[in-house]
Protein backbone atom coordinates (compact mmCIF):
# COMPACT_ATOMS: atom_id res chain seq x y z
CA UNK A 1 17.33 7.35 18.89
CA UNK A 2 13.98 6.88 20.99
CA UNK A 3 10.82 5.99 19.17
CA UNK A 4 7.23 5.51 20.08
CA UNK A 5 3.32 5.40 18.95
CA UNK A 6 0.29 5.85 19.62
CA UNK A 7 -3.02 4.16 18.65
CA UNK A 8 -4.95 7.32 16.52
CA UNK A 9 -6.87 7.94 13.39
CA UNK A 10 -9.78 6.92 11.86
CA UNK A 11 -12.16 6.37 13.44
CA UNK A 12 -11.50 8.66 16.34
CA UNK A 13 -12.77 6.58 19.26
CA UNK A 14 -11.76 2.71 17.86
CA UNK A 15 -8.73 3.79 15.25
CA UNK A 16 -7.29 1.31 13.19
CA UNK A 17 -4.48 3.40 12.58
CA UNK A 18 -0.81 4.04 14.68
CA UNK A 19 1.40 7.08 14.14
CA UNK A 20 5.30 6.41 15.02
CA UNK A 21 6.78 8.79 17.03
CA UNK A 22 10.57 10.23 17.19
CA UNK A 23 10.33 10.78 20.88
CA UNK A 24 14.39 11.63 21.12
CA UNK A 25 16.49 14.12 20.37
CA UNK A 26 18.27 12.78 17.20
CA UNK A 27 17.18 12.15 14.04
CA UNK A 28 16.01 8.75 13.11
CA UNK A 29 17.33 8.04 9.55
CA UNK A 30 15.29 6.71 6.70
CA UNK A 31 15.90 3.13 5.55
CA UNK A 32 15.82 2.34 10.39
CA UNK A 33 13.06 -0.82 10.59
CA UNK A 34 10.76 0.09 13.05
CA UNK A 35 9.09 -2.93 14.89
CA UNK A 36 6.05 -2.31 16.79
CA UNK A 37 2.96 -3.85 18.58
CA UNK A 38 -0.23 -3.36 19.98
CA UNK A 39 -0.56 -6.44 22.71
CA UNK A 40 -4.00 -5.91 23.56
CA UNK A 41 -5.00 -7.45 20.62
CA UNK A 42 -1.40 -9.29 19.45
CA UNK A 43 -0.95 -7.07 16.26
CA UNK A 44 2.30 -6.28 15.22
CA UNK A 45 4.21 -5.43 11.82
CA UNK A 46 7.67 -3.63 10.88
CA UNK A 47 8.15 -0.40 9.17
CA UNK A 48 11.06 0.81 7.10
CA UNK A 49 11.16 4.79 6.91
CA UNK A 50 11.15 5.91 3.42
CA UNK A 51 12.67 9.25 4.45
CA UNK A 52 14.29 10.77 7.58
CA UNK A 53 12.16 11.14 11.09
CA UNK A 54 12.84 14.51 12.60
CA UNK A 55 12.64 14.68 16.86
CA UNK A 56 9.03 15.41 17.53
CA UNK A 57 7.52 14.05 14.35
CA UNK A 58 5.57 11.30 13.41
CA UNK A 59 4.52 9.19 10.51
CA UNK A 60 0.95 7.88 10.02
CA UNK A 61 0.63 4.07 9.20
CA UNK A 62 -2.53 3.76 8.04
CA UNK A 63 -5.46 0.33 8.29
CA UNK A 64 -2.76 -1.65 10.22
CA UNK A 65 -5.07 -2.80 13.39
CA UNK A 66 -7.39 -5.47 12.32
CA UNK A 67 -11.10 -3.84 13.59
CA UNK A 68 -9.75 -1.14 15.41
CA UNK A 69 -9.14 -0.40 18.85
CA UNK A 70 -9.79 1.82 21.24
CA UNK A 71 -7.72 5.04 20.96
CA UNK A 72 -4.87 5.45 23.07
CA UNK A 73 -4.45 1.64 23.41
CA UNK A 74 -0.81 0.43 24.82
CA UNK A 75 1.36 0.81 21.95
CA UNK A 76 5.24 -0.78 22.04
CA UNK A 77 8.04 0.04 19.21
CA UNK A 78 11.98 -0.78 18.81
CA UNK A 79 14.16 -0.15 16.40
C-alpha cells in the first residue's frame, strides 16, 4: 500500500487539519497505524484506521496542527 496527506481544512488558507490519502492501488486495511508529520513545524502523531481505506480516498483528521499552517504545507506519512 502507498499512503499520503495533505495539509487542508479549516481554515482554508492556515488549516489545522491533514487528510490521509490511499495514493495506491490496494486497499489499506483498517486497524494499519499510520505515522505522519508535518516538519515545517515538527508536528507529528499516529493514526489507526477504524475502517478500511479504499485507493483514492481519504480520511480527515481533524485540529491536529497546533495554530495551523499554511495549506499545502510538506506533509510525510508511513505505515
Amino acid at each position: 500500500p502507498m499512503a499520503g496527506c495533505v495539509v487542508k481544512g479549516q481554515p482554508s488558507e492556515f488549516p489545522n487539519d491533514i487528510a490521509l490519502v490511499n495514493k495506491g492501488l490496494m486497499v489499506i486495511k483498517a486497524g494499519t497505524t499510520v505515522k505522519w508529520s508535518v516538519p515545517l513545524i515538527n508536528a507529528n502523531g499516529s493514526y489507526k484506521l477504524t475502517s478500511d481505506l479504499a485507493p483514492g480516498k481519504n480520511v480527515a483528521l481533524v485540529n491536529v496542527l497546533p495554530g495551523g499552517v499554511e495549506a499545502g504545507s510538506n506533509c510525510k506519512v508511513s505505515l
